[in-house]
Protein backbone atom coordinates (compact mmCIF):
# COMPACT_ATOMS: atom_id res chain seq x y z
CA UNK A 1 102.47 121.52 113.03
CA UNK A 2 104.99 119.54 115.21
CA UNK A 3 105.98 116.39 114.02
CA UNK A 4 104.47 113.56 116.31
CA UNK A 5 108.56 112.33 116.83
CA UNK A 6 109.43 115.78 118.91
CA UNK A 7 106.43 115.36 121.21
CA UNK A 8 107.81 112.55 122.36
CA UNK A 9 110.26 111.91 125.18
CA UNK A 10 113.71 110.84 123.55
CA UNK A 11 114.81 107.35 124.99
CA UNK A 12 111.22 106.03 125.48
CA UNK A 13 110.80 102.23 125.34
CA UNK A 14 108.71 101.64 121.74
CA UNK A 15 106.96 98.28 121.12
CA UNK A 16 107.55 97.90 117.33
CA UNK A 17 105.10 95.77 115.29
CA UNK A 18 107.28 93.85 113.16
CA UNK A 19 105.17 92.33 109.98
CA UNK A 20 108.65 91.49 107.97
CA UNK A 21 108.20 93.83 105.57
CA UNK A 22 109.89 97.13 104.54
CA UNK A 23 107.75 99.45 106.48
CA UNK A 24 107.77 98.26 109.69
CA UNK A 25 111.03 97.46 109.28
CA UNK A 26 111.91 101.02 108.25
CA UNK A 27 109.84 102.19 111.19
CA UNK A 28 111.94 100.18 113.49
CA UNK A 29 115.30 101.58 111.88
CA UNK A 30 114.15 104.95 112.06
CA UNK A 31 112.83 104.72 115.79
CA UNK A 32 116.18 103.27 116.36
CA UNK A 33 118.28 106.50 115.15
CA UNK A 34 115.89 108.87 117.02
CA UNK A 35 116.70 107.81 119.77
CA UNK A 36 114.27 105.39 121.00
CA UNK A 37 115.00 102.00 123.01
CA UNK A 38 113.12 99.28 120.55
CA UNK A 39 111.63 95.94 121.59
CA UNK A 40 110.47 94.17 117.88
CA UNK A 41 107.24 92.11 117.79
CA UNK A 42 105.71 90.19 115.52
CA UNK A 43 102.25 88.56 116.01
CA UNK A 44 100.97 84.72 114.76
CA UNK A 45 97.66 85.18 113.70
CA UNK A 46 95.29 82.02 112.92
CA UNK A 47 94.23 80.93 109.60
CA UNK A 48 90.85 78.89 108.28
CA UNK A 49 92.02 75.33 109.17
CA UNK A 50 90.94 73.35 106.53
CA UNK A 51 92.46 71.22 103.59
CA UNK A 52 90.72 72.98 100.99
CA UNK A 53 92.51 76.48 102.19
CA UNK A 54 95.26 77.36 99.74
CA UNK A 55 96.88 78.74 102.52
CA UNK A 56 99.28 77.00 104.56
CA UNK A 57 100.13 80.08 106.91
CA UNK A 58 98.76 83.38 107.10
CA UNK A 59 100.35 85.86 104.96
CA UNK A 60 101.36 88.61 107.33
CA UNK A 61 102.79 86.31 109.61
CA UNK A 62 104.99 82.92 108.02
CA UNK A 63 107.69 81.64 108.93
CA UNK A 64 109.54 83.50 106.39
CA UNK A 65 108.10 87.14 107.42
CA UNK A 66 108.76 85.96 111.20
CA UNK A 67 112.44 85.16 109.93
CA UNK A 68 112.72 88.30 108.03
CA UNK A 69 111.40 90.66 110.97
CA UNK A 70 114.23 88.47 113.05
CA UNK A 71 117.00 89.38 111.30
CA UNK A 72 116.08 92.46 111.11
CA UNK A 73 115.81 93.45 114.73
CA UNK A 74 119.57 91.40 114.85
CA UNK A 75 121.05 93.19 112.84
CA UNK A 76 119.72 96.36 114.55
CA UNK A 77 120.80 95.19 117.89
CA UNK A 78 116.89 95.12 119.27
CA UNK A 79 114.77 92.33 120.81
CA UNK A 80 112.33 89.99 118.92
CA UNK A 81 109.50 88.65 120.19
CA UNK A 82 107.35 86.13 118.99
CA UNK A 83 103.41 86.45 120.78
CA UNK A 84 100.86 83.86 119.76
CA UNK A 85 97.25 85.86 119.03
CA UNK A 86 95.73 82.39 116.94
CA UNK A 87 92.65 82.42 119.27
CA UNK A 88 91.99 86.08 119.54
CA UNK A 89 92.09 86.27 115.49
CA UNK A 90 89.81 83.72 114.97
CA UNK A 91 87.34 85.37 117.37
CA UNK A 92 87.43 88.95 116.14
CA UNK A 93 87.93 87.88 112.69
CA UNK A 94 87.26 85.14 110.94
CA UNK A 95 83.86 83.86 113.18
CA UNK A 96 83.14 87.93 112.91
CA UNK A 97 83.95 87.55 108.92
CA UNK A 98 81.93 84.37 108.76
CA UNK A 99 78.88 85.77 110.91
CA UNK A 100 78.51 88.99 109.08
CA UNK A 101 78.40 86.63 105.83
CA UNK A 102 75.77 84.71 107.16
CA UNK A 103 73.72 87.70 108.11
CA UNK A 104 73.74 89.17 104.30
CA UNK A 105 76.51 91.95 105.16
CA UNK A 106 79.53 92.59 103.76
CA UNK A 107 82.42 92.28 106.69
CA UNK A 108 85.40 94.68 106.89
CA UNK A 109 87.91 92.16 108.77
CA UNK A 110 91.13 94.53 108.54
CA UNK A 111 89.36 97.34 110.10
CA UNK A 112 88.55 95.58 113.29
CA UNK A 113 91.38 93.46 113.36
CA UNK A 114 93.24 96.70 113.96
CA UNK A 115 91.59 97.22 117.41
CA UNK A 116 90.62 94.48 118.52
CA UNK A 117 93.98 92.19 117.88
CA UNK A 118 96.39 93.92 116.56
CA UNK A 119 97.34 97.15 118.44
CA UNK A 120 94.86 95.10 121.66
CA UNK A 121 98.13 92.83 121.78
CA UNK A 122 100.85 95.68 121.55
CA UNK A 123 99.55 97.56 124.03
CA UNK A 124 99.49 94.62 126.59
CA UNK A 125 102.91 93.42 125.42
CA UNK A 126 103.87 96.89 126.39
CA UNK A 127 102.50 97.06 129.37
CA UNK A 128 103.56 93.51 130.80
CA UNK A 129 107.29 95.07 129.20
CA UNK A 130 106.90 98.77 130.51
CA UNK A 131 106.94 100.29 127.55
CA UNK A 132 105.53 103.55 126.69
CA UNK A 133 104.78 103.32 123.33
CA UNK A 134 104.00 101.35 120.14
CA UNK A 135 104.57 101.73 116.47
CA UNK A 136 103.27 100.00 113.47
CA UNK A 137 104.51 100.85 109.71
CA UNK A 138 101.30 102.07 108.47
CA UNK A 139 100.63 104.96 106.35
CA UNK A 140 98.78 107.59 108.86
CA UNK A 141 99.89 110.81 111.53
CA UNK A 142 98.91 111.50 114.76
CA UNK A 143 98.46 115.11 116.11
CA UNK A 144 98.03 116.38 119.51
CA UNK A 145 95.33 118.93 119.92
CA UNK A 146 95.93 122.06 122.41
CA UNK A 147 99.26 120.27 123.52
CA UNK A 148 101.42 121.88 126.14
CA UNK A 149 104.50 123.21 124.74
CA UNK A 150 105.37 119.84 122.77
CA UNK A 151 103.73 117.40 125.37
CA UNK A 152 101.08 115.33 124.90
CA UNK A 153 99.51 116.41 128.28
CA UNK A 154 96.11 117.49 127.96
CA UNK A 155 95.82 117.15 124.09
CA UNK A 156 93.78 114.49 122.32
CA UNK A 157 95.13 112.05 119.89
CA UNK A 158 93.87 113.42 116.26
CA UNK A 159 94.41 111.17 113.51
CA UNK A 160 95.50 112.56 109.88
CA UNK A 161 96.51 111.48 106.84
CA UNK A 162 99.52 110.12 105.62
CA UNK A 163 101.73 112.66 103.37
CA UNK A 164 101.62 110.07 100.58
CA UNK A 165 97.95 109.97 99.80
CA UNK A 166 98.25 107.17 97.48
CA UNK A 167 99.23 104.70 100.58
CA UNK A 168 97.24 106.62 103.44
CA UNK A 169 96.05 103.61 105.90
CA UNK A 170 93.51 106.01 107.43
CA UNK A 171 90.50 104.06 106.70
CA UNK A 172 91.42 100.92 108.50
CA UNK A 173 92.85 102.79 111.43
CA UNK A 174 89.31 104.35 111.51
CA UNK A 175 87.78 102.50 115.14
CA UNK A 176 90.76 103.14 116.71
CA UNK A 177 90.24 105.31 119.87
CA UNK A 178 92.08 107.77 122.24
CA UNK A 179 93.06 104.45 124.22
CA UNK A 180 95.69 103.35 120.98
CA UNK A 181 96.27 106.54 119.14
CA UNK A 182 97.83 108.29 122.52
CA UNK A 183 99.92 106.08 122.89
CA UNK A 184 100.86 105.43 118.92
CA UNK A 185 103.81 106.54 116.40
CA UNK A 186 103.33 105.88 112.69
CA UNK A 187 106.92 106.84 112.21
CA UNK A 188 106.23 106.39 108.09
CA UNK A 189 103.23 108.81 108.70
CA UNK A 190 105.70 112.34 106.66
CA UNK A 191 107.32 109.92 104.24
CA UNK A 192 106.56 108.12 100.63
CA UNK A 193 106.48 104.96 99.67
CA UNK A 194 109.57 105.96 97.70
CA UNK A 195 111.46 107.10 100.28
CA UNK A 196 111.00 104.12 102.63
CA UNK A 197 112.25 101.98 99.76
CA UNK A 198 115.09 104.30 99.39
CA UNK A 199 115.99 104.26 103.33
CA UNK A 200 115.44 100.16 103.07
CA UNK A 201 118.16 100.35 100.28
CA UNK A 202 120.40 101.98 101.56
CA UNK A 203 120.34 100.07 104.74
CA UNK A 204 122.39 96.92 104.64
CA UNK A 205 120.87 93.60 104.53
CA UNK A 206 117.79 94.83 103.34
CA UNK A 207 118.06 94.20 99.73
CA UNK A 208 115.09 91.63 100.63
CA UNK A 209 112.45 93.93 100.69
CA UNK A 210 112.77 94.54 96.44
CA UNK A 211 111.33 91.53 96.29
CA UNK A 212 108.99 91.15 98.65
CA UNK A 213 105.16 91.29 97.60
CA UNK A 214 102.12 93.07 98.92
CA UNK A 215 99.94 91.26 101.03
CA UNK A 216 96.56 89.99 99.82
CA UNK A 217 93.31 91.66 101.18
CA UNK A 218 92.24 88.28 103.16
CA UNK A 219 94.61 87.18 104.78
CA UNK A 220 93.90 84.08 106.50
CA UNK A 221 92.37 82.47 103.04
CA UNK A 222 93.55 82.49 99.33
CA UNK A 223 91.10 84.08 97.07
CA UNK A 224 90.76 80.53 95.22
CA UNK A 225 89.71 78.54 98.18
CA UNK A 226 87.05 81.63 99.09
CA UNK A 227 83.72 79.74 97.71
CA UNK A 228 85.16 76.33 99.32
CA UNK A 229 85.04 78.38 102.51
CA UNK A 230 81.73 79.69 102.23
CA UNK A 231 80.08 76.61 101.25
CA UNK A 232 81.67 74.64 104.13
CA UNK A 233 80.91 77.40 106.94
CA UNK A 234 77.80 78.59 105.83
CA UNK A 235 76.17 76.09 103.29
CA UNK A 236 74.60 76.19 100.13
CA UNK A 237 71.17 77.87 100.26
CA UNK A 238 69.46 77.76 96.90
CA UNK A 239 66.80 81.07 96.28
CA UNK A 240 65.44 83.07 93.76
CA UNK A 241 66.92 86.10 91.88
CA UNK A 242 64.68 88.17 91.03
CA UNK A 243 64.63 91.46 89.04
CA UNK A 244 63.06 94.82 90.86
CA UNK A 245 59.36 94.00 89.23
CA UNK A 246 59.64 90.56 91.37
CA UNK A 247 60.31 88.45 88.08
CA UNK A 248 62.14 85.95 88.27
CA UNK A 249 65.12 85.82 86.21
CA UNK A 250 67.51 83.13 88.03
CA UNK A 251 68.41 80.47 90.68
CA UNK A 252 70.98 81.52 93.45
CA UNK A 253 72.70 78.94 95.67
CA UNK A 254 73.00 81.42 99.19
CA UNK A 255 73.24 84.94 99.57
CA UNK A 256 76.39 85.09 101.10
CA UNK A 257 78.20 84.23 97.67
CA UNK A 258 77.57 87.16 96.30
CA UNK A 259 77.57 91.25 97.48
CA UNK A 260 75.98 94.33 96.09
CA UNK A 261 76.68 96.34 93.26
CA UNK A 262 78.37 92.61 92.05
CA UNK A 263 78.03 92.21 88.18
CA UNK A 264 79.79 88.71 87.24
CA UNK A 265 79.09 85.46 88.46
CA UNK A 266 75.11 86.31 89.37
CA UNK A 267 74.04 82.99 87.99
CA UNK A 268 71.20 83.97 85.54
CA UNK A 269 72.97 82.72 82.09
CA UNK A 270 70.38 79.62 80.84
CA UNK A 271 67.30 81.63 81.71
CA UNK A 272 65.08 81.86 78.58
CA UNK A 273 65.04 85.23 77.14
CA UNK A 274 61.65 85.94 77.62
CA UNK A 275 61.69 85.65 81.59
CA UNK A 276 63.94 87.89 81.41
CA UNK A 277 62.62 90.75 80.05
CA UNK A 278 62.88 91.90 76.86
CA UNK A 279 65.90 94.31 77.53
CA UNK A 280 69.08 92.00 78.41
CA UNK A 281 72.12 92.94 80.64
CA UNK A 282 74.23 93.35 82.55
CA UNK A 283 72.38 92.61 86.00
CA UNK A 284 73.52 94.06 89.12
CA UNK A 285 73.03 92.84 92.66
CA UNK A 286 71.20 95.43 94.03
CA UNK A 287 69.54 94.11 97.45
CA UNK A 288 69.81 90.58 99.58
CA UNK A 289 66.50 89.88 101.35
CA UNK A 290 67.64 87.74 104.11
CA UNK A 291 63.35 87.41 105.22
CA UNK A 292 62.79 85.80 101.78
CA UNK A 293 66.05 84.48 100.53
CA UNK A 294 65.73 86.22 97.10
CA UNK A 295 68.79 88.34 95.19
CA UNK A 296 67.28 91.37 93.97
CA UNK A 297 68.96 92.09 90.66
CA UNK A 298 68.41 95.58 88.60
CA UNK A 299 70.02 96.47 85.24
CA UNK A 300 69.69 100.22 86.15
CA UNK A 301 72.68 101.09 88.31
CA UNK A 302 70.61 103.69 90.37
CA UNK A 303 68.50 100.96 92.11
CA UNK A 304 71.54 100.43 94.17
CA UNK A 305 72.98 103.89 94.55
CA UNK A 306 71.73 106.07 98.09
CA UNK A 307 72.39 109.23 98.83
CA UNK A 308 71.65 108.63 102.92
CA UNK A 309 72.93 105.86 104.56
CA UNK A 310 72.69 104.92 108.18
CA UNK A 311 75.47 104.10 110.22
CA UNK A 312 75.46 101.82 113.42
CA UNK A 313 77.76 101.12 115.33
CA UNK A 314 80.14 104.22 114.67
CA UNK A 315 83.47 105.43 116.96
CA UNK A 316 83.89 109.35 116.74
CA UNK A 317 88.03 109.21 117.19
CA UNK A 318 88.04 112.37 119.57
CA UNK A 319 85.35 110.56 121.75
CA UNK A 320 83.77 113.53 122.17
CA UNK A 321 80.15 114.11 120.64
CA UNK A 322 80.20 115.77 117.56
CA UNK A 323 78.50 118.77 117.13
CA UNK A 324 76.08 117.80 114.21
CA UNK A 325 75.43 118.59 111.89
CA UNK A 326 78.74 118.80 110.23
CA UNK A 327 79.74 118.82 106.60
CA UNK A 328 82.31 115.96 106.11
CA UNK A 329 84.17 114.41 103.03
CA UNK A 330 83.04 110.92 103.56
CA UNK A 331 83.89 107.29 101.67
CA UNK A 332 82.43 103.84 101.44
CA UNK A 333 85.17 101.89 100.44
CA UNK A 334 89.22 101.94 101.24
CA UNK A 335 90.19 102.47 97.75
CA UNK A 336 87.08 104.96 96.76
CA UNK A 337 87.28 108.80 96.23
CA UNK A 338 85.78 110.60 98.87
CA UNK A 339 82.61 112.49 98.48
CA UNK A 340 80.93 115.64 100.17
CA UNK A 341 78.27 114.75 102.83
CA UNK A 342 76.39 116.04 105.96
CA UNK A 343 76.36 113.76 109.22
CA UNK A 344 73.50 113.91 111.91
CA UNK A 345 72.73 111.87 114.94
CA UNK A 346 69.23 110.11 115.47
CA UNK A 347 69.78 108.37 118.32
CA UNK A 348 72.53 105.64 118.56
CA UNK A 349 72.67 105.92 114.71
CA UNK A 350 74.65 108.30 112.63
CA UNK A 351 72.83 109.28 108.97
CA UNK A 352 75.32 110.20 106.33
CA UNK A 353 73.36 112.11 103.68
CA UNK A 354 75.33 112.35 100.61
CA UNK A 355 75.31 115.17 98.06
CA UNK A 356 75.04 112.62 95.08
CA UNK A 357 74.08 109.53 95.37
CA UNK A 358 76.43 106.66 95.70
CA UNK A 359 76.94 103.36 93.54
CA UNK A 360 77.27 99.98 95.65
CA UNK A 361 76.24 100.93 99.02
CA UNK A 362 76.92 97.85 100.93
CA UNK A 363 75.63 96.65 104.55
CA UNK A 364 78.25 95.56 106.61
CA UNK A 365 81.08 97.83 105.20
CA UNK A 366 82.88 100.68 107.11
CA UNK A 367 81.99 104.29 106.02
CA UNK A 368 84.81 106.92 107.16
CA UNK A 369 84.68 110.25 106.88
CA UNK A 370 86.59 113.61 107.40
CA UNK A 371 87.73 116.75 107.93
CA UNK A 372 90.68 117.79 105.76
CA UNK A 373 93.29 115.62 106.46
CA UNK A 374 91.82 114.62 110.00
CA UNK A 375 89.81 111.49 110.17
CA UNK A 376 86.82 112.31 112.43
CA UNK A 377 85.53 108.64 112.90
CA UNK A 378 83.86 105.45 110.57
CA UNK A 379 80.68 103.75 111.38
CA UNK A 380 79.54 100.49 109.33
CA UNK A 381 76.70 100.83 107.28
CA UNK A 382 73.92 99.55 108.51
């Protein structure tokens, strides 16, 4: 297979997401020595606006990452840009993170911040700049299938896996469409972690990035301040916890503190023994009845495992239907091993039936599944 660099057009104006960290900044070196003409960008995403938020910017964009990403496209001789996105992000992701809360689901912000903020805003940069193409330092490949000779004429935009498996992005890349991917390069998409540190080091003035440290996984609130932020956006609504017999075992103070499969910090410690059942932990949270307002709470893992799970909505990456059924490898979670599984269409629903049954199945979250090393699509469990 072609790399995705010699399908391109040499010389082609790039749009270069510019985070301030190693691998876009990598990306934008390497574009850079292949030939490409570079334009740096870095977007300024909102943050939850309060004074209980331990977060005084958001962590992929400060003033320090924005000053980092500067430098870097100065020392590279390339163009920085600067583009404001505060009102889009808070839109798309934090009143979509907050709503999904309130509904008893589970949100997935980082998956649809991809497509509806982040590569949204490089592509109309790009456009406004007449640029061809944009490129982002995440871990993934595009492929061009039936291409002419090289060209990207008349082939569609496949997305695969990154070489290093360990830091394939693939899952929150998942709703992206033919609309981004064609016009995409994941320049990072053959390499390693390693060697991107190894390029970075040997690159001068980028002795920064050994310090630097991973971002966290919300990043518009610190971890700390997260219960601060759902009491004050959503409330405190006290209900029953209840085991799978309809006992009741505990007082809850809203369903949207807690998420299934959860273990610690249920809030049934001080019940009496007895009303408990004679058989004691751990409880799991294994269902949120948003009708009732009870937490359904099981000590037997299976009464949250499924082996079919409905998906709704779903984007198939080709946009083409697929031809179901179709035996995928399939995963819940970003971080999870993936799993064998059939997909079939009733509907404007997918069904993902599972060949074992899976622990922690959670409304709200993004299911994505595949093909080898080609994602095929994601839909959010519904």
């Amino acid at each position: 297979m072609d790399s995705q660099i010699t399908q391109r057009k040499k010389m082609a104006k790039v749009v270069v997401g510019m985070s301030g960290g190693v691998d876009s900044s990598v990306s934008l070196l390497l574009l850079k020595e292949q030939g490409y003409e570079p334009i740096g960008v870095s977007l300024k995403y909102d943050i939850w606006r309060d004074s209980c938020n331990d977060c005084e910017e958001n962590v992929c964009c400060s003033k320090k990452s924005f000053a980092i990403a500067k430098n870097v496209c100065k020392q590279l001789g390339v163009d920085h840009y600067i583009v404001d996105v505060a009102t889009q992000f808070k839109k798309e992701v934090i009143d979509y993170f907050i709503s999904e809360l309130k509904n008893g689901r589970t949100p997935s912000p980082c998956v649809f911040c991809n497509p509806k903020v982040k590569f949204k805003n490089l592509l109309d940069f790009a456009d406004k700049h007449g640029c061809q193409y944009i490129a982002t330092g995440h871990y993934a490949r595009v492929n061009y299938a039936n291409k002419n000779e090289g060209s990207r004429i008349g082939g569609k935009a496949e997305l695969l896996k990154a070489v290093d498996e360990k830091k394939d992005q693939t899952y929150s890349l998942s709703f992206l469409t033919q609309k981004e991917l064609s016009r995409i390069i994941f320049p990072l998409g053959e390499m390693t972690k390693g060697q991107v540190y190894e390029i970075a080091n040997k690159q001068k003035g980028f002795e920064i990035f050994e310090k630097q440290k991973q971002s966290q996984d919300f990043c518009f609130i610190s971890g700390k301040s997260l219960p601060r932020f759902l009491e004050k956006e959503i409330g405190v609504s006290e209900g029953f916890v209840k085991n799978t017999n309809d006992k009741v075992v505990g007082i809850h103070k809203g369903l949207h503190f807690y998420t299934i499969g959860q273990r610690k910090g249920i809030g049934i410690g001080g019940v009496p023994r007895e009303a408990r059942g004679a058989k004691w932990g751990p409880y799991y949270v294994v269902e949120k009845d948003i009708n009732t307002n009870d937490l359904i709470v099981s000590q037997n893992r299976s009464n949250f495992s499924k082996k079919e799970i409905m998906l709704k909505p779903f984007n198939i990456i080709s946009g083409d239907n697929l031809a179901v059924p179709v035996m995928v490898m399939a995963k819940l979670r970003s971080g999870a091993k993936e799993n064998k599984a059939i997909i079939s269409q009733v509907g404007d629903e997918l069904i993902l039936e599972f060949k074992h049954s899976q622990d922690s199945v959670t409304p709200g979250q993004v299911a994505v599944f595949y093909k080898g090393d080609h994602c095929l699509g994601a839909g959010v469990i519904n």
